[in-house]
C-alpha atoms as a PDB file:
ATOM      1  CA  UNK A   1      25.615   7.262   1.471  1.00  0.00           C
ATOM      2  CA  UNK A   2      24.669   9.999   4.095  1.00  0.00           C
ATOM      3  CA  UNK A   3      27.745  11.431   3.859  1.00  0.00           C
ATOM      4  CA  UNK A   4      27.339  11.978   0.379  1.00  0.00           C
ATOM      5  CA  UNK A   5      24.034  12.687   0.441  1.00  0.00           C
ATOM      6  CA  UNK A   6      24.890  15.487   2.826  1.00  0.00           C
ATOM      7  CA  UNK A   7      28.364  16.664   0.758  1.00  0.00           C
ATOM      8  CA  UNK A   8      25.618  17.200  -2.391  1.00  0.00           C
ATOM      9  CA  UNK A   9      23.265  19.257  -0.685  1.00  0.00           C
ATOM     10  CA  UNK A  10      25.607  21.657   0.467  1.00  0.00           C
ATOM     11  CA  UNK A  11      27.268  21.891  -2.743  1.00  0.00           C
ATOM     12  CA  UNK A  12      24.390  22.399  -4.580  1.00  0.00           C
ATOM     13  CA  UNK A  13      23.586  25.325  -1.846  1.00  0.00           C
ATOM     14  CA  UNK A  14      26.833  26.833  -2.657  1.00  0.00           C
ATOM     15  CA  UNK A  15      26.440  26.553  -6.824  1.00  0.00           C
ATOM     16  CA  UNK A  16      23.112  28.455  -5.782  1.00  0.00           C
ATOM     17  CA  UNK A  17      24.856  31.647  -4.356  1.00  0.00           C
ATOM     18  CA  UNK A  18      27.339  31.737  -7.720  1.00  0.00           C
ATOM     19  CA  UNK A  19      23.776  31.360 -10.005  1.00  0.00           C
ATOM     20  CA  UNK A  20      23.177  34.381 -11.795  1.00  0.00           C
ATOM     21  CA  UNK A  21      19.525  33.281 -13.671  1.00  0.00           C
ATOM     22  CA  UNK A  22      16.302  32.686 -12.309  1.00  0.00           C
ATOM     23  CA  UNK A  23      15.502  29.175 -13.835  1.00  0.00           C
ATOM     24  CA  UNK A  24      18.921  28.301 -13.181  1.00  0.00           C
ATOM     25  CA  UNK A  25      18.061  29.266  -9.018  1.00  0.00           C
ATOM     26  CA  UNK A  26      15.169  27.233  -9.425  1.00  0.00           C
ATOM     27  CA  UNK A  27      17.014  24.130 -10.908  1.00  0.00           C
ATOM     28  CA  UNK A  28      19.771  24.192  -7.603  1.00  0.00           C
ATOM     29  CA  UNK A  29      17.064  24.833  -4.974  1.00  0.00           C
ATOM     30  CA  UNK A  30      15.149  21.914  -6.136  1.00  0.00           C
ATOM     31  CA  UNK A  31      18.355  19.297  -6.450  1.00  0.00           C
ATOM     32  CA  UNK A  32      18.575  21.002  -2.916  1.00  0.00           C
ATOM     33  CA  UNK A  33      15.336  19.642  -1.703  1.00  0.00           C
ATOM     34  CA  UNK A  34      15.619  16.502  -3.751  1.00  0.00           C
ATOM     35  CA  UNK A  35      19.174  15.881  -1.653  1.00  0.00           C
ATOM     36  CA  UNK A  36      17.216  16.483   1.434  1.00  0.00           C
ATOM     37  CA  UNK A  37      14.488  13.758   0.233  1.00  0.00           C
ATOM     38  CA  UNK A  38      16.429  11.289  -0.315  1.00  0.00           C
ATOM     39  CA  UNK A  39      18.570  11.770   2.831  1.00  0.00           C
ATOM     40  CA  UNK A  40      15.368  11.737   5.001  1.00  0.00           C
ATOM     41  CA  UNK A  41      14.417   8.651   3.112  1.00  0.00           C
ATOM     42  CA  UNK A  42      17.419   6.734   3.624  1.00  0.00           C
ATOM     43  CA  UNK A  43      17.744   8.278   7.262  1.00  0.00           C
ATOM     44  CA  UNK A  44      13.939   7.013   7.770  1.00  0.00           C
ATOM     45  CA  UNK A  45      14.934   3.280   6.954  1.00  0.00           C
ATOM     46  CA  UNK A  46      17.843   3.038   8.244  1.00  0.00           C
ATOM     47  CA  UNK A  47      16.079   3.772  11.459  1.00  0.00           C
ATOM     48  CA  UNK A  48      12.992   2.311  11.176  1.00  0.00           C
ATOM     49  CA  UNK A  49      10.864   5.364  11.301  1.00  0.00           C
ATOM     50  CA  UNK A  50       7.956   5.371   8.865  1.00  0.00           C
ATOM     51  CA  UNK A  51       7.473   9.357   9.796  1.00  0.00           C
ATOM     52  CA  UNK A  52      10.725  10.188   8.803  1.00  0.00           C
ATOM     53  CA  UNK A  53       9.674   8.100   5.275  1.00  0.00           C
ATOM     54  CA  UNK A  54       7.036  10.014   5.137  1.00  0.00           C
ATOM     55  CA  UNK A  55       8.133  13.669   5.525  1.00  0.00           C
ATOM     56  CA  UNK A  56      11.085  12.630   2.740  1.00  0.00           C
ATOM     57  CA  UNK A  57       8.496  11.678   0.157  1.00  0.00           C
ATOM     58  CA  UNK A  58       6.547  15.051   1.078  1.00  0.00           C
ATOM     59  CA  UNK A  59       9.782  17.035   0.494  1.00  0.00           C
ATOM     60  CA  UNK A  60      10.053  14.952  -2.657  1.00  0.00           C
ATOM     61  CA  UNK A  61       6.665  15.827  -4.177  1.00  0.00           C
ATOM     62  CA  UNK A  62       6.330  19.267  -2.647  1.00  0.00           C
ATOM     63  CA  UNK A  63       9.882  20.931  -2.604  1.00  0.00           C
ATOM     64  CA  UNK A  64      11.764  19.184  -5.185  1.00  0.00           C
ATOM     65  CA  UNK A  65       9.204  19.516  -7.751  1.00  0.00           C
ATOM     66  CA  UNK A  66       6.115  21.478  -6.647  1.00  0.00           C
ATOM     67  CA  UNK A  67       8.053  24.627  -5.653  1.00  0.00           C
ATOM     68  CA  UNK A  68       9.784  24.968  -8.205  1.00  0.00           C
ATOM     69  CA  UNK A  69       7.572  24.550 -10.636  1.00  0.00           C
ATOM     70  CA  UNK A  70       4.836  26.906  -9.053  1.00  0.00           C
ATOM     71  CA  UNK A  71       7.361  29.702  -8.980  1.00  0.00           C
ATOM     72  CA  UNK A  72       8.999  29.041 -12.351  1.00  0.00           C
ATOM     73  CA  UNK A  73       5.056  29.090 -13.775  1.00  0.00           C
ATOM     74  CA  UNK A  74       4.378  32.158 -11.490  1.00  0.00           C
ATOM     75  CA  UNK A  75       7.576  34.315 -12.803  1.00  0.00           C
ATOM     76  CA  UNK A  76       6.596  33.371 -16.340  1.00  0.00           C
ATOM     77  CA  UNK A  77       3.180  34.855 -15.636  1.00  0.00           C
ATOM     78  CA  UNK A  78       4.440  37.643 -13.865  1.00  0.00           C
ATOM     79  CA  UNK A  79       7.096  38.278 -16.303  1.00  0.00           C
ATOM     80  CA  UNK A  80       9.715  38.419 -13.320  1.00  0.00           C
ATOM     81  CA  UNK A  81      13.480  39.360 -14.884  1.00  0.00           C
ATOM     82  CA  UNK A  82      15.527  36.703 -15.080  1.00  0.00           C
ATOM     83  CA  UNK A  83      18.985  37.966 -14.498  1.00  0.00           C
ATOM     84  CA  UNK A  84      19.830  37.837 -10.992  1.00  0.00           C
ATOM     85  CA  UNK A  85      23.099  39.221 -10.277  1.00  0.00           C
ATOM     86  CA  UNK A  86      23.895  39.360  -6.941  1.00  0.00           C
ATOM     87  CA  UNK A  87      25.376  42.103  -4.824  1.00  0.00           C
ATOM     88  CA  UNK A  88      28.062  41.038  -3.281  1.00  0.00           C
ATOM     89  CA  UNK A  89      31.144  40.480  -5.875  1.00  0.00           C
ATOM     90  CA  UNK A  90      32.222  37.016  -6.946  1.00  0.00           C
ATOM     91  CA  UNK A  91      35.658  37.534  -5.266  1.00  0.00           C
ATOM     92  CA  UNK A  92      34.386  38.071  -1.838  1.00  0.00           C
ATOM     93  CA  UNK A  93      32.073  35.813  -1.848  1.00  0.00           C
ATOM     94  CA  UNK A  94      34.993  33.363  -2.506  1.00  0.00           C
ATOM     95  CA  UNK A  95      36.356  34.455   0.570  1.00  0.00           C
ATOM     96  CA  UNK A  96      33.133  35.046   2.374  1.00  0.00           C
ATOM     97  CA  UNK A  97      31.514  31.330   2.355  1.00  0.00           C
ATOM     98  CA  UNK A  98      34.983  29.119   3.161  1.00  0.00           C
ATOM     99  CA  UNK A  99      34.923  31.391   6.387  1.00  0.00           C
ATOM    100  CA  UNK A 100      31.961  30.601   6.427  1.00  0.00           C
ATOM    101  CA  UNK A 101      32.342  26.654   6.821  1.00  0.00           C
ATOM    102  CA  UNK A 102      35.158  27.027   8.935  1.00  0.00           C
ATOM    103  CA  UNK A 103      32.982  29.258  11.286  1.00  0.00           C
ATOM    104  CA  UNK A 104      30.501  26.613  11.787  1.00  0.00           C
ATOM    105  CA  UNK A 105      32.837  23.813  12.065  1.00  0.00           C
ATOM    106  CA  UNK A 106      34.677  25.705  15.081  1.00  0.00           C
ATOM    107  CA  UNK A 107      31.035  26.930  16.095  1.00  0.00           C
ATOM    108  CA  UNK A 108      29.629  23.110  16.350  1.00  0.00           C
ATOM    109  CA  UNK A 109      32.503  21.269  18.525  1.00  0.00           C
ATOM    110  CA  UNK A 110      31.088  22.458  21.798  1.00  0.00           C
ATOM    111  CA  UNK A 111      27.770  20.629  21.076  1.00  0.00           C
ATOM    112  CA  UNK A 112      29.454  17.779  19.042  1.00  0.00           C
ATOM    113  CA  UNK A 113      29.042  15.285  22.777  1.00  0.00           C
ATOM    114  CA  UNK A 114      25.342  16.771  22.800  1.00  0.00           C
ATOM    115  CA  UNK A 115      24.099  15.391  19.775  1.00  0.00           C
ATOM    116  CA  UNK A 116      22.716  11.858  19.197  1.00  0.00           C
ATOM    117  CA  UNK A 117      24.550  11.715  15.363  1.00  0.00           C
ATOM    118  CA  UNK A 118      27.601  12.934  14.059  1.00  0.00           C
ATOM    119  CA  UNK A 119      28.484  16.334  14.469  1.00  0.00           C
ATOM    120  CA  UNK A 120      30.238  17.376  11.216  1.00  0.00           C
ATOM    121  CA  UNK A 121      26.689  16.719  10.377  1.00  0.00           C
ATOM    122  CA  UNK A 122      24.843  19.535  12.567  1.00  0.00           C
ATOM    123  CA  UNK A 123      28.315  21.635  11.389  1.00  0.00           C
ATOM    124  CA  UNK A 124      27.438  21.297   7.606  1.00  0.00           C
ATOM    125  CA  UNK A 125      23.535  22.016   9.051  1.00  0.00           C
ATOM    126  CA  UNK A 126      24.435  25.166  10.778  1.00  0.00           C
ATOM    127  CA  UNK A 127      26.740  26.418   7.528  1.00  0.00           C
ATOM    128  CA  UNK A 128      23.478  25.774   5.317  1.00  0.00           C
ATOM    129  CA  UNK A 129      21.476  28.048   7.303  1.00  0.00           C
ATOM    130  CA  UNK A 130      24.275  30.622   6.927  1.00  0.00           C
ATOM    131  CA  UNK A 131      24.735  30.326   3.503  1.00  0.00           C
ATOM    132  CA  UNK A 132      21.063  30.615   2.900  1.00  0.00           C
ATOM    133  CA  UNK A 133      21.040  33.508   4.690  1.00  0.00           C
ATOM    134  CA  UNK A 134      23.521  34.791   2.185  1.00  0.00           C
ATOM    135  CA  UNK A 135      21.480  33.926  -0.526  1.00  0.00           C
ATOM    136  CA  UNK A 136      18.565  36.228   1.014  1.00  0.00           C
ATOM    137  CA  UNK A 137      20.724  39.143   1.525  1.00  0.00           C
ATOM    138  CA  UNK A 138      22.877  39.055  -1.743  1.00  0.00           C
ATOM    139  CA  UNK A 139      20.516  39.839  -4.261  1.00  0.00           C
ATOM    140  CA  UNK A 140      17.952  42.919  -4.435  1.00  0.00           C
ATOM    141  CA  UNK A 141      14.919  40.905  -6.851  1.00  0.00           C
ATOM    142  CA  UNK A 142      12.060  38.925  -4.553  1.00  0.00           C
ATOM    143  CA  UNK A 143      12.820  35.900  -6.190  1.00  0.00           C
ATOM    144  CA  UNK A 144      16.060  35.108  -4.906  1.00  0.00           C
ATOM    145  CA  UNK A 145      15.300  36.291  -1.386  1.00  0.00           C
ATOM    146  CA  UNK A 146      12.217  33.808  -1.587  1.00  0.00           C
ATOM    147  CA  UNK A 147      14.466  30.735  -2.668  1.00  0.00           C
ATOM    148  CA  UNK A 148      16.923  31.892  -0.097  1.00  0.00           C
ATOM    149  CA  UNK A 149      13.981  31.707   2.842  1.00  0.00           C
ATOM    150  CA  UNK A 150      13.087  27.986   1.377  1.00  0.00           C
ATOM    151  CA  UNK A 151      16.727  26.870   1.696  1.00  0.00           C
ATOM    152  CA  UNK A 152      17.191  28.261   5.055  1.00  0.00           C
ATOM    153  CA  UNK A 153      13.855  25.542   6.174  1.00  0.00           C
ATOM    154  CA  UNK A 154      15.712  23.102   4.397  1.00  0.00           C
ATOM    155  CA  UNK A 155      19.159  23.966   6.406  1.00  0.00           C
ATOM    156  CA  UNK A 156      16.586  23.333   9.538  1.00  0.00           C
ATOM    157  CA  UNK A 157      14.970  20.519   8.262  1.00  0.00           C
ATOM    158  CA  UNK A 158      18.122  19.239   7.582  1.00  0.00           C
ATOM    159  CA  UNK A 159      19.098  20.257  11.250  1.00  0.00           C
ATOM    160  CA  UNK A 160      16.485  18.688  12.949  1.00  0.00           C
ATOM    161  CA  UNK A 161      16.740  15.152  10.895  1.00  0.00           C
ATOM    162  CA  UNK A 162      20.583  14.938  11.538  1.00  0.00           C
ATOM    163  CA  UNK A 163      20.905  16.436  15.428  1.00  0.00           C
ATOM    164  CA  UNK A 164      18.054  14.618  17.121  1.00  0.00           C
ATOM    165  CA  UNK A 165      18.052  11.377  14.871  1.00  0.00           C
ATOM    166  CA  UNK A 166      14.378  11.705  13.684  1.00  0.00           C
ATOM    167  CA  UNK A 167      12.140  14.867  14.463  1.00  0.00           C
ATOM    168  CA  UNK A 168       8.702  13.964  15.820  1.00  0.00           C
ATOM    169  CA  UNK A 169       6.053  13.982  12.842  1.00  0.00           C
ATOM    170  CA  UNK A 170       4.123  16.798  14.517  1.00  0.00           C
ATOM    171  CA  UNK A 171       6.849  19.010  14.138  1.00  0.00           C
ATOM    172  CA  UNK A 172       7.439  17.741  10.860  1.00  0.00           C
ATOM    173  CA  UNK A 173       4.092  18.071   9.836  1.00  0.00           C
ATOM    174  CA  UNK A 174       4.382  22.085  11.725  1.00  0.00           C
ATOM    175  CA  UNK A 175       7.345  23.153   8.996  1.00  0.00           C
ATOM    176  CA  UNK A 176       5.448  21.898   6.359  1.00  0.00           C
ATOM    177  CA  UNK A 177       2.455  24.262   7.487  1.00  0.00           C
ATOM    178  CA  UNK A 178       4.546  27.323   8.074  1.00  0.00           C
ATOM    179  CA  UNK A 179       6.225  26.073   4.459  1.00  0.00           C
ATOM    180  CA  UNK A 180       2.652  26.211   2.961  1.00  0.00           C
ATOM    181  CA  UNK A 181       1.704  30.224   4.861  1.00  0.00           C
ATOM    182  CA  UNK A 182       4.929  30.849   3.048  1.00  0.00           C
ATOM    183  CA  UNK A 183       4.217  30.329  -0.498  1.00  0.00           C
ATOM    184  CA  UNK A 184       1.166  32.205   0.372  1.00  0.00           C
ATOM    185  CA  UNK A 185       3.557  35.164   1.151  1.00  0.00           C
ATOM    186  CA  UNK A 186       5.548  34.833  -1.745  1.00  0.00           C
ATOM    187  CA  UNK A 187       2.493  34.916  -4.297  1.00  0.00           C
ATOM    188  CA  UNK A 188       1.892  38.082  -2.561  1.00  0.00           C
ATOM    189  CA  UNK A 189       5.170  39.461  -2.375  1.00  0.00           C
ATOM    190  CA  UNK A 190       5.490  38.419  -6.507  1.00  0.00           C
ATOM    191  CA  UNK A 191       2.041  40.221  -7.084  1.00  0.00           C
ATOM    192  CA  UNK A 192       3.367  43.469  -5.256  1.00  0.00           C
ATOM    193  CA  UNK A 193       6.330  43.526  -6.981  1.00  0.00           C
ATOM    194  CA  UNK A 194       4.933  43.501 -10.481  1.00  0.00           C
ATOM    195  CA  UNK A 195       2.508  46.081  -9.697  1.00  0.00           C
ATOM    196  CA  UNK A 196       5.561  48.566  -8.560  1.00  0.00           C
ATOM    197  CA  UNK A 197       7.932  47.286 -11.643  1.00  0.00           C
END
């Protein structure tokens, strides 16, 4: 199950960098954080830890549905255009994320006797945080950029769950904090750019 679990939320990560509409951004990023829910649910009673539990039902209620519906309301009111096409062609971005995921396979074996869980796992962590660092720097429109910067504290959240077996709930309870300052930002950032459009 977690290796399917894990298998869907990179997928979805990679549909997300071929998306060419807004709503369509939204949709992936929150399947994205729904993966991620799930995963930290099933992680969290597999091993006993009610913390873990409860950070997946946060990412539940607050990423998989709350994000993505604040920003979907927010472009609506802002009248944010919905065509995203990105910058870098479809062609090379063929090429560009498979090197990628080989990258971070090759770049994970070193650390593969640190970690407390599987490696391919940190591997398909590490490539996440790539690719949504792709996402960010493909496109020119805020939006994108702002879904890219959520999916890269996924990729980490995803990280820390997978690597260490179970992140303590203060840091947990940290990245949700710095997740919160964030969507401050981005109402700001979407303000700024409507004013200059």
């Amino acid at each position: 199950m977690t290796d399917f679990l894990i298998g869907l939320f990179l997928a979805t990560l990679i549909t997300a960098l071929f998306t060419t509409r807004l709503y369509r951004l939204l949709l992936w990023y929150s399947l994205n954080s729904l993966t991620l829910g799930i995963l930290a649910i099933e992680l969290g009673s597999r091993l006993d830890d009610r913390g873990m539990i409860l950070s997946g039902t946060i990412t539940l209620i607050v990423k998989a549905v709350g994000i993505p519906f604040f920003l979907k309301r927010l472009s609506q009111h802002l009248g944010l255009v919905r065509q995203i096409t990105p910058n870098i062609r479809i062609q090379y971005a063929i090429i560009l994320i498979p090197a990628i995921l080989v990258f971070t396979f090759y770049l994970a074996e070193p650390i593969s006797h640190m970690v407390e869980g599987n490696a391919n796992y940190v591997a398909v962590s590490i490539s996440s945080l790539f690719l949504a660092l792709l996402l960010m720097m493909e496109h020119r429109n805020i939006a994108p950029k702002i879904i890219g910067f959520l999916s890269m504290e996924n990729a980490l959240f995803l990280l820390g769950t997978t690597a260490t077996g179970g992140m303590p709930m203060l840091v947990e309870l940290g990245i949700f904090f710095d997740l919160l300052m964030a969507i401050v930002v981005i109402n700001l950032l979407l303000r700024n750019e409507e004013v200059t459009s």
